[in-house]
N, C-alpha and C. Protein backbone atom coordinates (compact mmCIF):
# COMPACT_ATOMS: atom_id res chain seq x y z
N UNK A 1 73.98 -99.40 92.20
CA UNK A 1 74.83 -98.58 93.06
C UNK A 1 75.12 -97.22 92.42
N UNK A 2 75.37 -97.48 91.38
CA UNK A 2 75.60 -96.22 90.56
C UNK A 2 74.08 -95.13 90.08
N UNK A 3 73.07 -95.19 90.76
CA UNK A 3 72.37 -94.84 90.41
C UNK A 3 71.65 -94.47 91.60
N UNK A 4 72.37 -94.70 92.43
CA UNK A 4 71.85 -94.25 94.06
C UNK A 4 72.97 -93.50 94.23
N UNK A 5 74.37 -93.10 93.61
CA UNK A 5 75.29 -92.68 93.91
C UNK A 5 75.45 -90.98 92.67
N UNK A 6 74.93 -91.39 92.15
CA UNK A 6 74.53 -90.22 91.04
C UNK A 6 74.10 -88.88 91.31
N UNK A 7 72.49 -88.97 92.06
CA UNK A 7 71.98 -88.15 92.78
C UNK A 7 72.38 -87.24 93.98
N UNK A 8 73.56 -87.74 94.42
CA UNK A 8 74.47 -86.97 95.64
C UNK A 8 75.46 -86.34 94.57
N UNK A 9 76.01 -87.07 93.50
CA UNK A 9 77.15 -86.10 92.80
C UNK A 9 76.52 -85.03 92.42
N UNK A 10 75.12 -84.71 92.27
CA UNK A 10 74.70 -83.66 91.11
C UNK A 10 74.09 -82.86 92.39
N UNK A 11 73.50 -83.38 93.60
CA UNK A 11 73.17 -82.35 94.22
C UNK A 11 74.54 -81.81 95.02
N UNK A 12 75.57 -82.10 95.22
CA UNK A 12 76.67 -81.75 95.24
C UNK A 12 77.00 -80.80 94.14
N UNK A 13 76.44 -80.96 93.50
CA UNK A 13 77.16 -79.70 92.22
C UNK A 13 76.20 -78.27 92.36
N UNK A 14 74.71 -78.83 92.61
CA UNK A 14 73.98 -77.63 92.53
C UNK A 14 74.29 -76.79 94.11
N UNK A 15 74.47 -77.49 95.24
CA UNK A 15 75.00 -76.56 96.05
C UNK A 15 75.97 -75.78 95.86
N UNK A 16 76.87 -76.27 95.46
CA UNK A 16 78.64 -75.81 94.90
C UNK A 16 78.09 -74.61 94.04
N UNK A 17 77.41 -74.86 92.78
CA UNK A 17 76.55 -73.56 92.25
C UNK A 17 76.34 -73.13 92.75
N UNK A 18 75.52 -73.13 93.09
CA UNK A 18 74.38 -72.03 94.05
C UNK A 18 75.06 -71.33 94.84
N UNK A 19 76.21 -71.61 95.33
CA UNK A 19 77.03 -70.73 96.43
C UNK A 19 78.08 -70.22 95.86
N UNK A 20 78.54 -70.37 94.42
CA UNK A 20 79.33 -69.83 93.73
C UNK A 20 78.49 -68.47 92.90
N UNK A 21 77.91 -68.93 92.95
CA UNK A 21 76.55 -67.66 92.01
C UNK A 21 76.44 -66.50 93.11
N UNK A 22 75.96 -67.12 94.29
CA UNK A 22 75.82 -65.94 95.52
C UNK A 22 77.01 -65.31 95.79
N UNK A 23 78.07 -65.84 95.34
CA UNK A 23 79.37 -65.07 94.94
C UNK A 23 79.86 -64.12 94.80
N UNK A 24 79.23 -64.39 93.09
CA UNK A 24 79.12 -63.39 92.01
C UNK A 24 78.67 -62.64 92.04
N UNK A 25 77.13 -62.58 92.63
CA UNK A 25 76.30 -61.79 92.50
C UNK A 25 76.93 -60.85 93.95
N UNK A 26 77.41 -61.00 94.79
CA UNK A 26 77.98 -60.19 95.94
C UNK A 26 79.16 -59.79 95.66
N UNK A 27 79.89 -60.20 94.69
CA UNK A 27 80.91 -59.82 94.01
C UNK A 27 82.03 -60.54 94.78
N UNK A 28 82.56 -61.64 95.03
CA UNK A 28 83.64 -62.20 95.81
C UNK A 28 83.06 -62.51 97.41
N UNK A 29 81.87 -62.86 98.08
CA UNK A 29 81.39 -63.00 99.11
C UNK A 29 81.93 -64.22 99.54
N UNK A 30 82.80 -64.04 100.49
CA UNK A 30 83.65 -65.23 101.04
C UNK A 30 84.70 -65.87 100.36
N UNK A 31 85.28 -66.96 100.95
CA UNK A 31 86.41 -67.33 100.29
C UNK A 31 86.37 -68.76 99.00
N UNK A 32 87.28 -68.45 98.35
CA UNK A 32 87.07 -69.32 96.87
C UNK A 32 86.67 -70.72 97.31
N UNK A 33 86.72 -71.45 98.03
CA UNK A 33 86.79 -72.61 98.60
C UNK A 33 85.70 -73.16 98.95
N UNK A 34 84.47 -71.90 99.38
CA UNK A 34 83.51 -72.42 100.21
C UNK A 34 82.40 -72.84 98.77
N UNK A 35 82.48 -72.68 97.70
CA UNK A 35 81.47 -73.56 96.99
C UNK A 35 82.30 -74.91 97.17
N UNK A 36 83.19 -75.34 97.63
CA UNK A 36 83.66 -76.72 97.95
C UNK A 36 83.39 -77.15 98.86
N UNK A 37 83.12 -76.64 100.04
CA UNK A 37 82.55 -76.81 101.40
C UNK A 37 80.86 -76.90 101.20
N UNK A 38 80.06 -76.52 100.26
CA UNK A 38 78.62 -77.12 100.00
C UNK A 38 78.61 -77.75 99.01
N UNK A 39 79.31 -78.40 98.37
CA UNK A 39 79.46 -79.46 97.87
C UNK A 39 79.67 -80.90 99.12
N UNK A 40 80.36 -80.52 99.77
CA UNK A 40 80.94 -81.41 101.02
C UNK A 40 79.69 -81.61 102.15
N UNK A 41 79.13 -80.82 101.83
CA UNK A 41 77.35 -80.96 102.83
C UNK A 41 76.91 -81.99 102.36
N UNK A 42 76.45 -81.88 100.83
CA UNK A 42 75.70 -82.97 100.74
C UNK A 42 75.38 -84.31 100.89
N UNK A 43 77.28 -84.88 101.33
CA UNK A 43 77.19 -86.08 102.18
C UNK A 43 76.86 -86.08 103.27
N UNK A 44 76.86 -84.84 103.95
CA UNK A 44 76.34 -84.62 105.55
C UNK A 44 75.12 -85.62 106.16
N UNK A 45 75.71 -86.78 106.71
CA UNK A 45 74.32 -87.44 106.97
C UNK A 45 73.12 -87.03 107.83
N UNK A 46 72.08 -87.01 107.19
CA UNK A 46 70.69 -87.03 108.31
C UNK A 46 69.56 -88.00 108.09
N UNK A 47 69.74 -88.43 109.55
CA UNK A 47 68.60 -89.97 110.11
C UNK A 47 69.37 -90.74 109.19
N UNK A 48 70.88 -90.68 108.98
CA UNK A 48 70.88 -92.24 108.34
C UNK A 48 71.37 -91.88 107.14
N UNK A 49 71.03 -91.34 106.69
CA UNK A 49 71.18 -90.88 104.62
C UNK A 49 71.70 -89.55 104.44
N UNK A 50 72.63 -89.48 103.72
CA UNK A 50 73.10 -88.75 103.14
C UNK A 50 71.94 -86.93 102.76
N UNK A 51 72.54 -85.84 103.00
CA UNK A 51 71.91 -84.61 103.11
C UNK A 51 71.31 -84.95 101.54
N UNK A 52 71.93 -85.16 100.12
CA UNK A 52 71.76 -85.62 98.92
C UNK A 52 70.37 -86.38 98.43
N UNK A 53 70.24 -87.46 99.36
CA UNK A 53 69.66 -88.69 99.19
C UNK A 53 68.49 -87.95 99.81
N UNK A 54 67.82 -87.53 100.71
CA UNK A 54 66.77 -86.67 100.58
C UNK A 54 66.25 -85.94 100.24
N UNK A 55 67.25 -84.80 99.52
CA UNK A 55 66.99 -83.79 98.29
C UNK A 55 66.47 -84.68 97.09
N UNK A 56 66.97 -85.96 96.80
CA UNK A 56 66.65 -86.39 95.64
C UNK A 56 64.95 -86.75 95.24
N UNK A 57 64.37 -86.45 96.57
CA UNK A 57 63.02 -86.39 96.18
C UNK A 57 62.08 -85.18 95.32
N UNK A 58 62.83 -84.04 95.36
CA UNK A 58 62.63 -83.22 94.89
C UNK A 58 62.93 -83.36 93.29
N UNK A 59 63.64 -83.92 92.78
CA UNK A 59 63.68 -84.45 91.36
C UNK A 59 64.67 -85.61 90.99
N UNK A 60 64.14 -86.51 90.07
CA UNK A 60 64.34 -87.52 90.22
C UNK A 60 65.42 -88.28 88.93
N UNK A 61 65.58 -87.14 88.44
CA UNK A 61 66.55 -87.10 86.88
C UNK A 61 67.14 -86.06 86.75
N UNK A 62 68.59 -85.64 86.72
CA UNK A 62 69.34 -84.82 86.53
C UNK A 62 70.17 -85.41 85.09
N UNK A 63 70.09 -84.81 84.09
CA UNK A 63 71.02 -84.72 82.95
C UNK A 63 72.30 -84.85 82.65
N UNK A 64 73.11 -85.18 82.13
CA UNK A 64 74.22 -85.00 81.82
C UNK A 64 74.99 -83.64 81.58
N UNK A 65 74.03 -83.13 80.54
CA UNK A 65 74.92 -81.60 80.13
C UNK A 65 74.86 -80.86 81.49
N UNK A 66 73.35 -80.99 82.18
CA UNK A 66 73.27 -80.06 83.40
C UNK A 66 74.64 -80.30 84.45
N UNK A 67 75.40 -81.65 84.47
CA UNK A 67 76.22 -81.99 85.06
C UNK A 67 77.40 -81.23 84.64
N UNK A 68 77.79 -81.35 83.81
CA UNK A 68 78.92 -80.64 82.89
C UNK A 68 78.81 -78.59 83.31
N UNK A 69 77.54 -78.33 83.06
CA UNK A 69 77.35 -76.78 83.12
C UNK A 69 77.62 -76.67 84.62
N UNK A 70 77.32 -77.27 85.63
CA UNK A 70 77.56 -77.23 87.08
C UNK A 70 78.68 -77.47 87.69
N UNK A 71 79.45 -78.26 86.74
CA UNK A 71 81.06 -78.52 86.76
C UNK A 71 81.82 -77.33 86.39
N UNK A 72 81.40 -76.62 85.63
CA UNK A 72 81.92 -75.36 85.19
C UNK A 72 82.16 -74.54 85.84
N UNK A 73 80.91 -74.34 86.67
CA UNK A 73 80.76 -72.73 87.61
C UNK A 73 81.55 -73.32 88.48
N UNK A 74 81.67 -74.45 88.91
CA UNK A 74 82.11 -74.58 90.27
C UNK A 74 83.60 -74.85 89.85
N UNK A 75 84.41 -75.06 89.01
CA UNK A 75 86.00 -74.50 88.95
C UNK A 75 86.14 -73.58 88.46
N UNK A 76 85.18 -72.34 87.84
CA UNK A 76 85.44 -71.67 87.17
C UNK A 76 87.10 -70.60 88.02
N UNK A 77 86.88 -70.54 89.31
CA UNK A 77 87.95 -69.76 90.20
C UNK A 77 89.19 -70.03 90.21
N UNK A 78 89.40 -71.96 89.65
CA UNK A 78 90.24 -72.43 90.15
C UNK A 78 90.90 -73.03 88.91
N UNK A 79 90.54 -72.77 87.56
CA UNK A 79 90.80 -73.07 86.50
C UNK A 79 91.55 -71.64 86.04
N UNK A 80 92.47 -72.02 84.88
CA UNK A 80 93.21 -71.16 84.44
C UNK A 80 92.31 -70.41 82.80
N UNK A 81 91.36 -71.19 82.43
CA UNK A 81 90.61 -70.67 81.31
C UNK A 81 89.47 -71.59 81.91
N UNK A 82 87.90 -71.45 81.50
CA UNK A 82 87.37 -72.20 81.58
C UNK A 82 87.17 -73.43 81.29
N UNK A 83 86.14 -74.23 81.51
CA UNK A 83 86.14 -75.59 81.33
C UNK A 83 85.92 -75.89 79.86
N UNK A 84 84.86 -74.92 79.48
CA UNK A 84 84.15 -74.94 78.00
C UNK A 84 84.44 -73.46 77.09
N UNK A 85 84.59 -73.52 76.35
CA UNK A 85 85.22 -72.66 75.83
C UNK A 85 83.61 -71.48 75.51
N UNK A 86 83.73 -70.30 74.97
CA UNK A 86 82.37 -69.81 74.67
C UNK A 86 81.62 -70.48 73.19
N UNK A 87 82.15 -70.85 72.61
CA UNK A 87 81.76 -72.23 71.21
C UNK A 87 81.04 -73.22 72.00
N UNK A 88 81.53 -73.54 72.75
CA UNK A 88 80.63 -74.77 73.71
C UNK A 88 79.76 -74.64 74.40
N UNK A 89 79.77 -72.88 75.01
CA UNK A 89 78.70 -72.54 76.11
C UNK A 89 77.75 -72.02 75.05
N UNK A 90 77.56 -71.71 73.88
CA UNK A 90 76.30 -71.54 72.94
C UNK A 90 76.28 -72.67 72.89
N UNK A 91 76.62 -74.04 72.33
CA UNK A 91 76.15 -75.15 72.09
C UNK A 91 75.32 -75.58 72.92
N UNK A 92 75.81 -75.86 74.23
CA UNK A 92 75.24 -75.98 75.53
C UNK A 92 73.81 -75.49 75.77
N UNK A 93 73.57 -73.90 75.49
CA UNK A 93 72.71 -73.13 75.33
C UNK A 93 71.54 -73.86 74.65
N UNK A 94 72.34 -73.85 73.12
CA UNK A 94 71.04 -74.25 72.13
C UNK A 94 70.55 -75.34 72.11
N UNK A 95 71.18 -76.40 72.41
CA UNK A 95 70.80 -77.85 72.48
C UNK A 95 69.65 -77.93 73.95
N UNK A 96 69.92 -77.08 75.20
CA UNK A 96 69.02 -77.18 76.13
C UNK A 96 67.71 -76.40 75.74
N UNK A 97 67.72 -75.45 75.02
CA UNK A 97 66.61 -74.72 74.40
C UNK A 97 66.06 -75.61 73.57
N UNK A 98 66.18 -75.97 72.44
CA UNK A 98 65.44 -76.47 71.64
C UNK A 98 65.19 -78.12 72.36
N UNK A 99 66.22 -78.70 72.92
CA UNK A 99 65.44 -79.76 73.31
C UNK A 99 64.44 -79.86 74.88
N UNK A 100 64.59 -78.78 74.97
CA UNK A 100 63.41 -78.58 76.02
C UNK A 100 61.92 -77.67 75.64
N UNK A 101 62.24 -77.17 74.51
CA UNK A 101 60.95 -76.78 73.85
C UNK A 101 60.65 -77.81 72.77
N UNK A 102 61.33 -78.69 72.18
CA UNK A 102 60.84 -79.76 71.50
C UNK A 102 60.45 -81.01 72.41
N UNK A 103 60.73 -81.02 73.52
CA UNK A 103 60.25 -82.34 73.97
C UNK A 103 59.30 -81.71 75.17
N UNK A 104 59.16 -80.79 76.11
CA UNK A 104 58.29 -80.61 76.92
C UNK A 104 56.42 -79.82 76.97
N UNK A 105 56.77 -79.55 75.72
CA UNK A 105 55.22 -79.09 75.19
C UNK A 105 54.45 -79.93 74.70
N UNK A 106 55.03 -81.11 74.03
CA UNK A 106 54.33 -81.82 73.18
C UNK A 106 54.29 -83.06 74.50
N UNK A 107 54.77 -82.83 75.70
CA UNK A 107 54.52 -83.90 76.52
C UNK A 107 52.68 -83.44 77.52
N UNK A 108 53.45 -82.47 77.47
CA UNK A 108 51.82 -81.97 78.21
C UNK A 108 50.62 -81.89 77.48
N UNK A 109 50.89 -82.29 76.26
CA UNK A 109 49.93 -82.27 75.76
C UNK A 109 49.50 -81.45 74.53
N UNK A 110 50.26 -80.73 73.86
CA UNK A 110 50.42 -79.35 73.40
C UNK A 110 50.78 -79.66 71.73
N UNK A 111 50.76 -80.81 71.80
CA UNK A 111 51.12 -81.68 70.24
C UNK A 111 50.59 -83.20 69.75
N UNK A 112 51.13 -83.40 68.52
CA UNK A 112 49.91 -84.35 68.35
C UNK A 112 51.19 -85.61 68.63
N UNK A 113 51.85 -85.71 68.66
CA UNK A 113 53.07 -86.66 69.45
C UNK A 113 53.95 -86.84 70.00
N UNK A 114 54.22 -87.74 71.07
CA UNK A 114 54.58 -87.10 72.51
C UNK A 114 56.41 -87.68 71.83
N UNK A 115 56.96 -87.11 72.12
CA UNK A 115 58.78 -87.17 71.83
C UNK A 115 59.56 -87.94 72.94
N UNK A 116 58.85 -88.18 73.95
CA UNK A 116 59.58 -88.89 75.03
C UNK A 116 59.54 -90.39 75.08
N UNK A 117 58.50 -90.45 74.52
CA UNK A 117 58.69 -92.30 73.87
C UNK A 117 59.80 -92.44 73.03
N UNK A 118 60.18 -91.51 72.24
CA UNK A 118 61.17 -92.08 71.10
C UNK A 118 62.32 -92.75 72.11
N UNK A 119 62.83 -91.51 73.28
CA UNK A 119 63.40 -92.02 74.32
C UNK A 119 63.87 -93.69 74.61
N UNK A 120 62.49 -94.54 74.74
CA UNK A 120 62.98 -95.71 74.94
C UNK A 120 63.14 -96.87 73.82
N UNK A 121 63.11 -96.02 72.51
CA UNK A 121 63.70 -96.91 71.33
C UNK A 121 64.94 -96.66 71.10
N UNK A 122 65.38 -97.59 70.16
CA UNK A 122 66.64 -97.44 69.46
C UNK A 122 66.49 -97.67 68.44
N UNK A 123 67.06 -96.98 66.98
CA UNK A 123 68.01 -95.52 67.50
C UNK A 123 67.68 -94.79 68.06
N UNK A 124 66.48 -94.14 67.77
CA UNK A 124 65.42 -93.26 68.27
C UNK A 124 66.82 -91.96 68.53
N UNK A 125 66.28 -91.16 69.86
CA UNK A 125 66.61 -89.38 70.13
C UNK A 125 68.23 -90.07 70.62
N UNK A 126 68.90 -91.57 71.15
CA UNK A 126 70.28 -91.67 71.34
C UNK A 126 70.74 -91.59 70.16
N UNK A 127 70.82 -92.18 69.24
CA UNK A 127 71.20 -92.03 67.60
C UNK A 127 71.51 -90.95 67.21
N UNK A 128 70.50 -89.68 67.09
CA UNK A 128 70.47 -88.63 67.12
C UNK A 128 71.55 -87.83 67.80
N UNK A 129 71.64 -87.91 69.32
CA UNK A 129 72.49 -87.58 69.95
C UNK A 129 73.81 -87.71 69.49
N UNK A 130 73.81 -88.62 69.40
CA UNK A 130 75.02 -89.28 68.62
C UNK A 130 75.74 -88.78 67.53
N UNK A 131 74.60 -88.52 66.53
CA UNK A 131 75.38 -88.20 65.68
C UNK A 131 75.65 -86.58 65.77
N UNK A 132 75.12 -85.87 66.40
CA UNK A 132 75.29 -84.88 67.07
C UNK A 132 76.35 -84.38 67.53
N UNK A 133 76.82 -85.20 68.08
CA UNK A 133 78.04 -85.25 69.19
C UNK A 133 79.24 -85.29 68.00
N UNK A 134 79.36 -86.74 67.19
CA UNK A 134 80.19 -86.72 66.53
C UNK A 134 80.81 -85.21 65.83
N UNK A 135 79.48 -84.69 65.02
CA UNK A 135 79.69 -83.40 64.60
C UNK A 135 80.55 -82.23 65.35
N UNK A 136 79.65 -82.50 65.95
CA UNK A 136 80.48 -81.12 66.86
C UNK A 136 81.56 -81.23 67.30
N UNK A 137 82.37 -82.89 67.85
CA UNK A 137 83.72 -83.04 67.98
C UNK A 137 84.54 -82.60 67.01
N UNK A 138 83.98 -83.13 65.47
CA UNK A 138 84.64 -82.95 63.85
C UNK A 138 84.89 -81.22 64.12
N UNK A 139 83.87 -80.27 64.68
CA UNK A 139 83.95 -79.23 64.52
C UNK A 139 84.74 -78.16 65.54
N UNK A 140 85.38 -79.27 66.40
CA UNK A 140 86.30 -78.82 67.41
C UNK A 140 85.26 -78.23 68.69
N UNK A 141 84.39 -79.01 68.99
CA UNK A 141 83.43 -78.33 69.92
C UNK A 141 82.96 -78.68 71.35
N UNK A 142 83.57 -78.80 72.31
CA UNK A 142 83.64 -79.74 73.09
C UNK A 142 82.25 -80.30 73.58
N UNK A 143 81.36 -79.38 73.60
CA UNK A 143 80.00 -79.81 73.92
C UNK A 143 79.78 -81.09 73.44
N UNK A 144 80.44 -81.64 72.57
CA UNK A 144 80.18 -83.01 71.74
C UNK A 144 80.41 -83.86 72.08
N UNK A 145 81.58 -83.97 73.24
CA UNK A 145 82.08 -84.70 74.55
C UNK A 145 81.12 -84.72 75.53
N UNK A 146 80.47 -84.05 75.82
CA UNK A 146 79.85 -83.92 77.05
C UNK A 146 78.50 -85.14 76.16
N UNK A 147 77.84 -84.86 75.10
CA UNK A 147 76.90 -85.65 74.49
C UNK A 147 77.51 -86.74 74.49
N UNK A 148 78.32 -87.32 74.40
CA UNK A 148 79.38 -89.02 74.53
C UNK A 148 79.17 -88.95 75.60
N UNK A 149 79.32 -88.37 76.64
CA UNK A 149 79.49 -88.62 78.10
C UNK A 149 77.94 -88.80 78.52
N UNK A 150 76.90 -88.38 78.04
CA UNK A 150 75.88 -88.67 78.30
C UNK A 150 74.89 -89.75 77.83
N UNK A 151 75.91 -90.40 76.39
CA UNK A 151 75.45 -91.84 75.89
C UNK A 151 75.91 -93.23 76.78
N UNK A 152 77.71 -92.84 77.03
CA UNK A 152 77.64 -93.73 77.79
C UNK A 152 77.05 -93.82 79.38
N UNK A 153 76.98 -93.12 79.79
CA UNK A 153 75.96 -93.09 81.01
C UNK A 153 74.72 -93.57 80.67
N UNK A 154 74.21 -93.59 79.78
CA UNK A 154 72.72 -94.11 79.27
C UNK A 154 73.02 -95.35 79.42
N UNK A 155 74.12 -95.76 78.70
CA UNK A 155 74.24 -97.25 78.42
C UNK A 155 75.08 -98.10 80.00
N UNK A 156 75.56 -97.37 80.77
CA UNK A 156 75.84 -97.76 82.49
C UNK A 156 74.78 -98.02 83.06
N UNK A 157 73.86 -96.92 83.18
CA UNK A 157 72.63 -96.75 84.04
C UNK A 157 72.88 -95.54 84.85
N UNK A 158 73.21 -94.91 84.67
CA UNK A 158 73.18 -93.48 86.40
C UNK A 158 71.98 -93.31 86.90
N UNK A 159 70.92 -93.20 86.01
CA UNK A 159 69.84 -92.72 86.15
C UNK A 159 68.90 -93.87 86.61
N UNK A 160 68.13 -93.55 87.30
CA UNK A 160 66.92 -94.42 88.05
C UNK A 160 66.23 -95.03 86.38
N UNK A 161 66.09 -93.87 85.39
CA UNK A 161 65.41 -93.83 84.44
C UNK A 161 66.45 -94.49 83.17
N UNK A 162 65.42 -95.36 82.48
CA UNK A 162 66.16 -95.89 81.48
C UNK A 162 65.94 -95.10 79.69
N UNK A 163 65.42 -94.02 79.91
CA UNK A 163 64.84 -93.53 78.72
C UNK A 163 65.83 -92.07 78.32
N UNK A 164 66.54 -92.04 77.10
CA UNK A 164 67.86 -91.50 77.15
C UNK A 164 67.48 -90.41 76.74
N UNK A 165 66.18 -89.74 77.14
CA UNK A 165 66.00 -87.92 76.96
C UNK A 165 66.47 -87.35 78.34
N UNK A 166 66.09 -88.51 79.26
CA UNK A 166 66.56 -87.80 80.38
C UNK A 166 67.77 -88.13 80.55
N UNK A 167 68.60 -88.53 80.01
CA UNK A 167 70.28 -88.40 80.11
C UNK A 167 70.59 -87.41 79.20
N UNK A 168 69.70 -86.79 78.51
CA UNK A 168 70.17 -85.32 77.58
C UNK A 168 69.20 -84.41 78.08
N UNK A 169 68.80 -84.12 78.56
CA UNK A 169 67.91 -82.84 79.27
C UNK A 169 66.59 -83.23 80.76
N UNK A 170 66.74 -82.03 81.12
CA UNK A 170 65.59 -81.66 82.25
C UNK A 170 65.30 -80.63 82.51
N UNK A 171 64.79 -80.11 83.28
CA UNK A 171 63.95 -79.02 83.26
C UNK A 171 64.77 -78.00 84.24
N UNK A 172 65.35 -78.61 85.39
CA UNK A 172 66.88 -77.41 85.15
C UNK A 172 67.29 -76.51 84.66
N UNK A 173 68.43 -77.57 83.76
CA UNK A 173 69.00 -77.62 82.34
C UNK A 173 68.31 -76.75 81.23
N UNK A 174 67.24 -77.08 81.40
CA UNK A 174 66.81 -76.28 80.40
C UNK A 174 66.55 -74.78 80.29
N UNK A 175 66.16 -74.60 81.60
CA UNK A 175 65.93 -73.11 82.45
C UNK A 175 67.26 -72.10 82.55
N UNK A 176 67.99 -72.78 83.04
CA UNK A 176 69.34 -72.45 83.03
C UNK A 176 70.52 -72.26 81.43
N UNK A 177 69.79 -73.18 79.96
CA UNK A 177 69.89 -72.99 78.77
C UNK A 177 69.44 -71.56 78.50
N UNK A 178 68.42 -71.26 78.72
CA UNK A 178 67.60 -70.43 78.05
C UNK A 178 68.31 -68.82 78.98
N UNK A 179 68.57 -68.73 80.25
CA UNK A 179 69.38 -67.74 80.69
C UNK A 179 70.12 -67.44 80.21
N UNK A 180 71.08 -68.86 80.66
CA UNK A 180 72.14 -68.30 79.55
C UNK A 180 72.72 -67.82 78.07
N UNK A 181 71.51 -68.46 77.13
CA UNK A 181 71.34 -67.80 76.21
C UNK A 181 71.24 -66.57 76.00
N UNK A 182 70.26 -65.97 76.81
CA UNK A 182 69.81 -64.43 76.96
C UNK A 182 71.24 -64.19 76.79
N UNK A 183 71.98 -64.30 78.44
CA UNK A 183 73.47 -63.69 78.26
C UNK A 183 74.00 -63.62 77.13
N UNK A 184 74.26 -64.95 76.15
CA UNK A 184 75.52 -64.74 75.06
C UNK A 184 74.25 -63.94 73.89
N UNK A 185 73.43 -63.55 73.93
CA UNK A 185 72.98 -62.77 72.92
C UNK A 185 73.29 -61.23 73.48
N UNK A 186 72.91 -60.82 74.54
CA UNK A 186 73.06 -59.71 75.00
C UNK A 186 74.61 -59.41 74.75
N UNK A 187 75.58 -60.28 75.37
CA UNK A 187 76.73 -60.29 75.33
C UNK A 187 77.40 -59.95 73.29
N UNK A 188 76.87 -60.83 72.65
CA UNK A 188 77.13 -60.50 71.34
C UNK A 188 76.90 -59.24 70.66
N UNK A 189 75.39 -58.72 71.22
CA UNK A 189 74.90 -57.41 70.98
C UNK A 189 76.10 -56.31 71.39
N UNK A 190 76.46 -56.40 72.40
CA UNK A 190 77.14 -55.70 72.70
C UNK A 190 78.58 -55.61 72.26
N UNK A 191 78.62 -56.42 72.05
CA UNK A 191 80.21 -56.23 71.14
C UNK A 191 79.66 -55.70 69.43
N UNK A 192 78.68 -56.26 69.19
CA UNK A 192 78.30 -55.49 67.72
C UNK A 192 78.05 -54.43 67.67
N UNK A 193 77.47 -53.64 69.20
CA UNK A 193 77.06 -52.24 69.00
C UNK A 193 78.47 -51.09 69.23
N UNK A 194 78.29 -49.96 68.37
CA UNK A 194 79.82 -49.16 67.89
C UNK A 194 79.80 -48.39 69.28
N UNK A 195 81.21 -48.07 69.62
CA UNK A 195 80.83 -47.39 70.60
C UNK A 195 81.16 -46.03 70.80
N UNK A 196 80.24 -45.28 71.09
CA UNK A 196 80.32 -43.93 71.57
C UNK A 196 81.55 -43.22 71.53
N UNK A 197 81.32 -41.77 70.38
CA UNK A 197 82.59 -41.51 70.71
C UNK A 197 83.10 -40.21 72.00
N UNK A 198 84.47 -40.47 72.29
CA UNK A 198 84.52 -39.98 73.56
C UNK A 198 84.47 -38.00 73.26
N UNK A 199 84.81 -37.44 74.60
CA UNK A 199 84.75 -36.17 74.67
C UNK A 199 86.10 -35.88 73.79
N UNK A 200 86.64 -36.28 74.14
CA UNK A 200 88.68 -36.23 72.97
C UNK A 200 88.12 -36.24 71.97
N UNK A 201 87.66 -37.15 71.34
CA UNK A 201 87.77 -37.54 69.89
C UNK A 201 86.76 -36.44 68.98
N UNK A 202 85.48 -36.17 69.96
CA UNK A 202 84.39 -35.05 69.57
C UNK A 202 85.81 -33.69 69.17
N UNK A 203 86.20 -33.45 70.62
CA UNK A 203 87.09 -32.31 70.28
C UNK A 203 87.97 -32.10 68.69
N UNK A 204 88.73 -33.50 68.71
CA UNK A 204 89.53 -33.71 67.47
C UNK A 204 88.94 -33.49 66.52
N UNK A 205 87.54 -34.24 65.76
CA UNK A 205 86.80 -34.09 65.08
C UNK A 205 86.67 -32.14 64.99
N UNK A 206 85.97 -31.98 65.72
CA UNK A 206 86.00 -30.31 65.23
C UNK A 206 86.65 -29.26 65.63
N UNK A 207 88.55 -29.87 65.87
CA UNK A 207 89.19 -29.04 65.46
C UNK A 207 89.57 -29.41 64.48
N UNK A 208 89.83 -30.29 63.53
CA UNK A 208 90.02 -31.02 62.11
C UNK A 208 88.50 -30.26 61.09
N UNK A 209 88.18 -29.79 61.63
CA UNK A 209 86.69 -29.10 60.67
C UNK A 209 86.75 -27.96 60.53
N UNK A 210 87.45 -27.34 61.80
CA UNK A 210 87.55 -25.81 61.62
C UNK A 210 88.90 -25.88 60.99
N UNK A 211 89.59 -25.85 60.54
CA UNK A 211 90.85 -25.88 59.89
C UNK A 211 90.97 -26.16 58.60
C-alpha cells in the first residue's frame, strides 16, 4: 500500500514545484496557494486512478532527498526561514552530484564495476549512508536527517524497488543537485568578489589626494 501510495506524494510535490518555480521565474505569478492547488491535482481522478498513478509511468523511483528538496520549494512562501538551512542545501547539492556521477556512468557501462549491485547487499551503499548521515547530524547538518529518513523508508518499502541507491538518488535529483550547485557556487563567488567602488567614494579618494 505504501508503495502505490508513494508515487502520488512525490508527483504531488513535483507539480507543487513546478508551479512554484513558474512563480519565481514571473516573479510572484498568482497567488501563494496555488502550488497547493497542483499538488491537489494529482489526486484528480482519471478512468479510475488517480492523475499521480499514471504519471508514475514516466518514472518509476523517486528518492528520498529529491522528496525533501521538493518539500522545500513548496513551503518555502509559507515558512518563516527555510526548511534547510544553506549548510544543508550544499550537502544536498554534493551528495546528489557525486552520487549520481559515481553510480550512473559506471552503470551504462563506462566502468569496470557496476555500483548499483552494492545496492542490494548489506552493508553495502545503506551502511555507508548511514554512516554519513550520522556525521553530518554530529555536525549540526540537517541533510543527515533527511539520509535517516531515507534508510528507514528502505527498510518500510515506499519504493516498488528494493535496492537502497534508489532510496538515495535518481536522475531528477541529481539534475536538479548539479543546478543547484551551479547556484551556491555562483552565489559564493559573488559574495567573495570586492565590490566596486562607488562615484562618492572615487570623489573622497581624490579629494583626500589633492590635499
Amino acid at each position: 500500500m505504501i508503495d502505490w501510495c508513494y508515487p502520488l506524494l512525490v508527483w504531488a510535490l513535483i507539480l507543487g514545484a513546478s508551479t512554484r518555480g513558474v512563480q519565481v521565474l514571473f516573479r510572484g505569478l498568482g497567488p501563494r496557494w496555488l502550488p497547493l492547488l497542483a499538488c491537489a491535482a494529482t489526486f484528480a481522478p482519471v478512468r479510475g486512478l488517480p492523475l499521480g498513478r499514471w504519471l508514475h509511468g514516466y518514472n518509476a523511483n523517486f528518492s528520498i532527498p529529491l522528496v525533501a528538496v521538493l518539500l522545500g520549494v513548496i513551503l518555502k512562501p509559507w515558512l518563516k526561514r527555510p526548511l534547510f538551512n544553506e549548510q544543508a542545501d550544499r550537502a544536498s547539492c554534493w551528495f546528489g552530484c557525486v552520487a549520481g556521477m559515481s553510480l550512473y556512468p559506471v552503470a551504462l557501462g563506462l566502468g569496470p564495476f557496476d555500483l548499483y549491485s552494492i545496492g542490494w547487499q548489506w552493508p553495502g551503499v545503506a551502511c555507508v549512508a548511514a554512516i554519513l548521515a550520522v556525521f553530518l547530524i554530529w555536525r549540526e547538518n540537517s541533510f543527515g536527517l533527511v539520509l535517516l529518513a531515507a534508510g528507514v523508508a528502505w527498510q518500510v518499502g515506499c519504493l516498488e524497488s528494493d535496492n537502497a541507491w534508489d532510496y538515495l538518488v535518481d536522475p531528477l535529483y541529481v539534475a536538479l543537485s548539479f543546478i543547484g550547485l551551479i547556484l551556491l557556487l555562483r552565489q559564493a563567488a559573488r559574495k567573495q568578489k570586492p565590490e566596486a567602488p562607488s562615484s562618492s567614494t572615487k570623489l573622497s579618494a581624490a579629494v583626500s589626494n589633492g590635499s
